[in-house]
N, C-alpha and C. Protein backbone atom coordinates (compact mmCIF):
# COMPACT_ATOMS: atom_id res chain seq x y z
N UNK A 1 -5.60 13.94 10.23
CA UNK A 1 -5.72 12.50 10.01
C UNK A 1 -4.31 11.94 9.82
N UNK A 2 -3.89 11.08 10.51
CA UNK A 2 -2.73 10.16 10.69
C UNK A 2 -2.57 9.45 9.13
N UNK A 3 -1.36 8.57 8.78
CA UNK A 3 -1.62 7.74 7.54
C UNK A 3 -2.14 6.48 7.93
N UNK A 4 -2.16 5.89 9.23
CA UNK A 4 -3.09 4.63 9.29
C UNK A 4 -4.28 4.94 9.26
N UNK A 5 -4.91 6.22 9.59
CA UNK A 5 -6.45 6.63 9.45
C UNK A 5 -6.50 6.76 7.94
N UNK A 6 -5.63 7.43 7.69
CA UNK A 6 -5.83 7.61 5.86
C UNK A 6 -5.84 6.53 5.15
N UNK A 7 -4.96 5.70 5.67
CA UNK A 7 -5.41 4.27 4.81
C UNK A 7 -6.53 3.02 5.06
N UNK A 8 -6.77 3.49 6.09
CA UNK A 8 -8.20 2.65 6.71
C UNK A 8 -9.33 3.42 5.94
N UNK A 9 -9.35 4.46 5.73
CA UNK A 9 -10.06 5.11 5.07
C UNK A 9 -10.28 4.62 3.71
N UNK A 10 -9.56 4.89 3.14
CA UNK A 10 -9.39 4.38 1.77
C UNK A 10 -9.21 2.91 1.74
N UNK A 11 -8.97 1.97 2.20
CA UNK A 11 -9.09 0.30 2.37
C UNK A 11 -10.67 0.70 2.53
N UNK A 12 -11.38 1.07 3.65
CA UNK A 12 -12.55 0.86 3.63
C UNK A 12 -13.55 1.89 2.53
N UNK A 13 -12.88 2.41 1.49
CA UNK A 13 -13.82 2.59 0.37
C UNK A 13 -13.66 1.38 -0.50
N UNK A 14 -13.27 0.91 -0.30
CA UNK A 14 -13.05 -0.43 -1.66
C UNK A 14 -13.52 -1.92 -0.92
N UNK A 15 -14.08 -1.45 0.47
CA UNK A 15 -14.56 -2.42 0.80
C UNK A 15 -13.83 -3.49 1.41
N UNK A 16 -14.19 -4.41 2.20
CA UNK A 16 -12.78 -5.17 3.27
C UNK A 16 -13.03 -6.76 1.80
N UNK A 17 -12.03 -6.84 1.87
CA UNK A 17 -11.33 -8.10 1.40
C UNK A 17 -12.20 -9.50 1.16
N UNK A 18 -12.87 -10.17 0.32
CA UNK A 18 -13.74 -11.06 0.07
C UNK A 18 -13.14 -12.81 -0.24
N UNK A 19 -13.42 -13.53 -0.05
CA UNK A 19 -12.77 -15.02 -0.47
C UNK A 19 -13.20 -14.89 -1.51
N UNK A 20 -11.94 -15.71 -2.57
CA UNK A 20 -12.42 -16.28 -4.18
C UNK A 20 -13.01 -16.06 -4.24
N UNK A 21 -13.91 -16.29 -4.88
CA UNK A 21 -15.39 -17.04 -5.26
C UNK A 21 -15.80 -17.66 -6.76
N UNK A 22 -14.13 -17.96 -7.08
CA UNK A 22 -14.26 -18.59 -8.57
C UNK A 22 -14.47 -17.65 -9.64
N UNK A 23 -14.95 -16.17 -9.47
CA UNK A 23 -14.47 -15.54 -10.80
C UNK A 23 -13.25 -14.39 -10.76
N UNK A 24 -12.71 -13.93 -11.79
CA UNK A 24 -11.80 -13.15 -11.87
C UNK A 24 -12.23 -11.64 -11.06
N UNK A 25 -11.02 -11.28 -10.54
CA UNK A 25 -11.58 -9.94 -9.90
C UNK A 25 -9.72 -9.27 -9.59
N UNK A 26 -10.60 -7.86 -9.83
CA UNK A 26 -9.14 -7.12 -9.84
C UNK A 26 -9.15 -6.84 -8.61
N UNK A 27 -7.45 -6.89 -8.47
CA UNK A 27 -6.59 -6.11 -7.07
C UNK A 27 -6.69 -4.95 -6.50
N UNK A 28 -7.16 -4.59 -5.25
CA UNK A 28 -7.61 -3.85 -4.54
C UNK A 28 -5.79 -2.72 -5.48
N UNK A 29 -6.59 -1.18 -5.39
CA UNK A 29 -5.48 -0.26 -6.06
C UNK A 29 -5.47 0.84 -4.89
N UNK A 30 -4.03 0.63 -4.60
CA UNK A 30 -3.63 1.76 -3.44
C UNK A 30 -2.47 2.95 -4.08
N UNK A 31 -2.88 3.98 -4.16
CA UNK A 31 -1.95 5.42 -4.47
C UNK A 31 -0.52 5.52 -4.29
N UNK A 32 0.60 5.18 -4.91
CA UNK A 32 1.67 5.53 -3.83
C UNK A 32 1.85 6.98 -3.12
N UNK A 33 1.18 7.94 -3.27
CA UNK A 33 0.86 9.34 -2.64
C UNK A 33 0.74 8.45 -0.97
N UNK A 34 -0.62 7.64 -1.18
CA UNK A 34 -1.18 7.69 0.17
C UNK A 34 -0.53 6.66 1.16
N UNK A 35 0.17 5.80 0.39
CA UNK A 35 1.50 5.14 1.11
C UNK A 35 2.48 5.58 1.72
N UNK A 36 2.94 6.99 0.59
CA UNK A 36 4.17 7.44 0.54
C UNK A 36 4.16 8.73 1.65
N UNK A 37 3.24 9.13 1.17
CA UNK A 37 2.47 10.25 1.85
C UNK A 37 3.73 11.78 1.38
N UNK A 38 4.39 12.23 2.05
CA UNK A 38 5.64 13.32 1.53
C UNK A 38 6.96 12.67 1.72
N UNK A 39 7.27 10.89 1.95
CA UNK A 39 8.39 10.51 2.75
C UNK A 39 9.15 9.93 1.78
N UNK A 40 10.45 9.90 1.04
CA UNK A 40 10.79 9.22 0.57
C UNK A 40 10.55 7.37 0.61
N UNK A 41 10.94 6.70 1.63
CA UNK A 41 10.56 5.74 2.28
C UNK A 41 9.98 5.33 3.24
N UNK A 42 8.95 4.64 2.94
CA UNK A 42 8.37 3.78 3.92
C UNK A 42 8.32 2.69 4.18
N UNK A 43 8.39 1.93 5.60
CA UNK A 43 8.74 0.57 6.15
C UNK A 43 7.52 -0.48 5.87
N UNK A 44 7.71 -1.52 5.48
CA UNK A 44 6.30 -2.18 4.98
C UNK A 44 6.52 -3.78 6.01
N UNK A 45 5.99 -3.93 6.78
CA UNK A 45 6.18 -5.30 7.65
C UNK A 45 5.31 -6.73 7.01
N UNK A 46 5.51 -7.80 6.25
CA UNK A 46 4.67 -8.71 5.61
C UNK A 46 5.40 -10.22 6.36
N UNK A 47 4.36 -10.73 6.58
CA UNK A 47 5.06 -12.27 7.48
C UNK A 47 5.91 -12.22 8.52
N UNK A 48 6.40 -10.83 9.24
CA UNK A 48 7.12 -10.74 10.11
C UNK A 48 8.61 -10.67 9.32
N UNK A 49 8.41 -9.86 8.05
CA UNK A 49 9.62 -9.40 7.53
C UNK A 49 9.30 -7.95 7.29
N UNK A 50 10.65 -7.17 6.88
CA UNK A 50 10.45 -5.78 6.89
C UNK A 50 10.91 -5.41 5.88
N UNK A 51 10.03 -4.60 4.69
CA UNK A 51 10.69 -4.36 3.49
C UNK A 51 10.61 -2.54 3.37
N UNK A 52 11.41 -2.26 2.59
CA UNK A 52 11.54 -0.57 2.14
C UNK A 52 10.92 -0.75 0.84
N UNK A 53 9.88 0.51 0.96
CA UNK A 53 9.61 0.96 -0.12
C UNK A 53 9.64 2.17 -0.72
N UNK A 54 10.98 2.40 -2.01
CA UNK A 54 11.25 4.09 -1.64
C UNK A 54 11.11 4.48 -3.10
N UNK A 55 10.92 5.71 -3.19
CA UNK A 55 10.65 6.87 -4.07
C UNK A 55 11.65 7.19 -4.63
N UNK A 56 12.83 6.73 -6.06
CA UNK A 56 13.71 7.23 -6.71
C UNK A 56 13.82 8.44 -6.67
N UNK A 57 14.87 9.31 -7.14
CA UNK A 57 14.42 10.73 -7.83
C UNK A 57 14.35 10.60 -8.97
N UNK A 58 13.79 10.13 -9.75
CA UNK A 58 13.09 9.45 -11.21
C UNK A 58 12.13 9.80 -10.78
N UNK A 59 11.33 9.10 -10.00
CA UNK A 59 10.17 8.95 -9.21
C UNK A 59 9.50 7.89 -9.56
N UNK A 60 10.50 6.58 -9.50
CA UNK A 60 10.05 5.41 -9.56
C UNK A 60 10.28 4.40 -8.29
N UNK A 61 9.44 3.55 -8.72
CA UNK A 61 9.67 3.20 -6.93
C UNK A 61 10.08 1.79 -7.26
N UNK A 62 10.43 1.65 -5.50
CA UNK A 62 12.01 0.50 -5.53
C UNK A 62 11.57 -0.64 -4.25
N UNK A 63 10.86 -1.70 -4.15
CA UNK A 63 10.71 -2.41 -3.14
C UNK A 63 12.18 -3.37 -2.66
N UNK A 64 12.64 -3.04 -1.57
CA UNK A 64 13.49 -3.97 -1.00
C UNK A 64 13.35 -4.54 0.63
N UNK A 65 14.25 -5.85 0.47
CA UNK A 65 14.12 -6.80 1.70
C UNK A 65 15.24 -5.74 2.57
């Protein structure tokens, strides 16, 4: 299994994405394992921008433009 299969996978256990509906509801929760998968960084594309998201050796993680 690829990581876009792995994450379609797991997006579709939590079910696809719902409008408002006026009450509070928590944020879909994704693993950084299954993001990260064994890679230090991975490329994240949002609005037609491209951000890094990488794995310290802390092992804290670092989002940049």
């Amino acid at each position: 299994m690829n990581k876009n299969e792995q994450l379609s996978d797991e997006r579709s256990a939590h079910g696809a994405a719902q409008p408002w509906n006026g009450s509070l509801s928590l944020p879909d929760v994704w693993r950084s394992k299954t993001l990260l998968g064994d890679a230090q960084t991975v490329a994240i594309e949002h609005a037609g921008q491209r951000y890094w998201l990488r794995r310290t050796k802390e092992n804290k993680l670092i989002l940049t433009k």
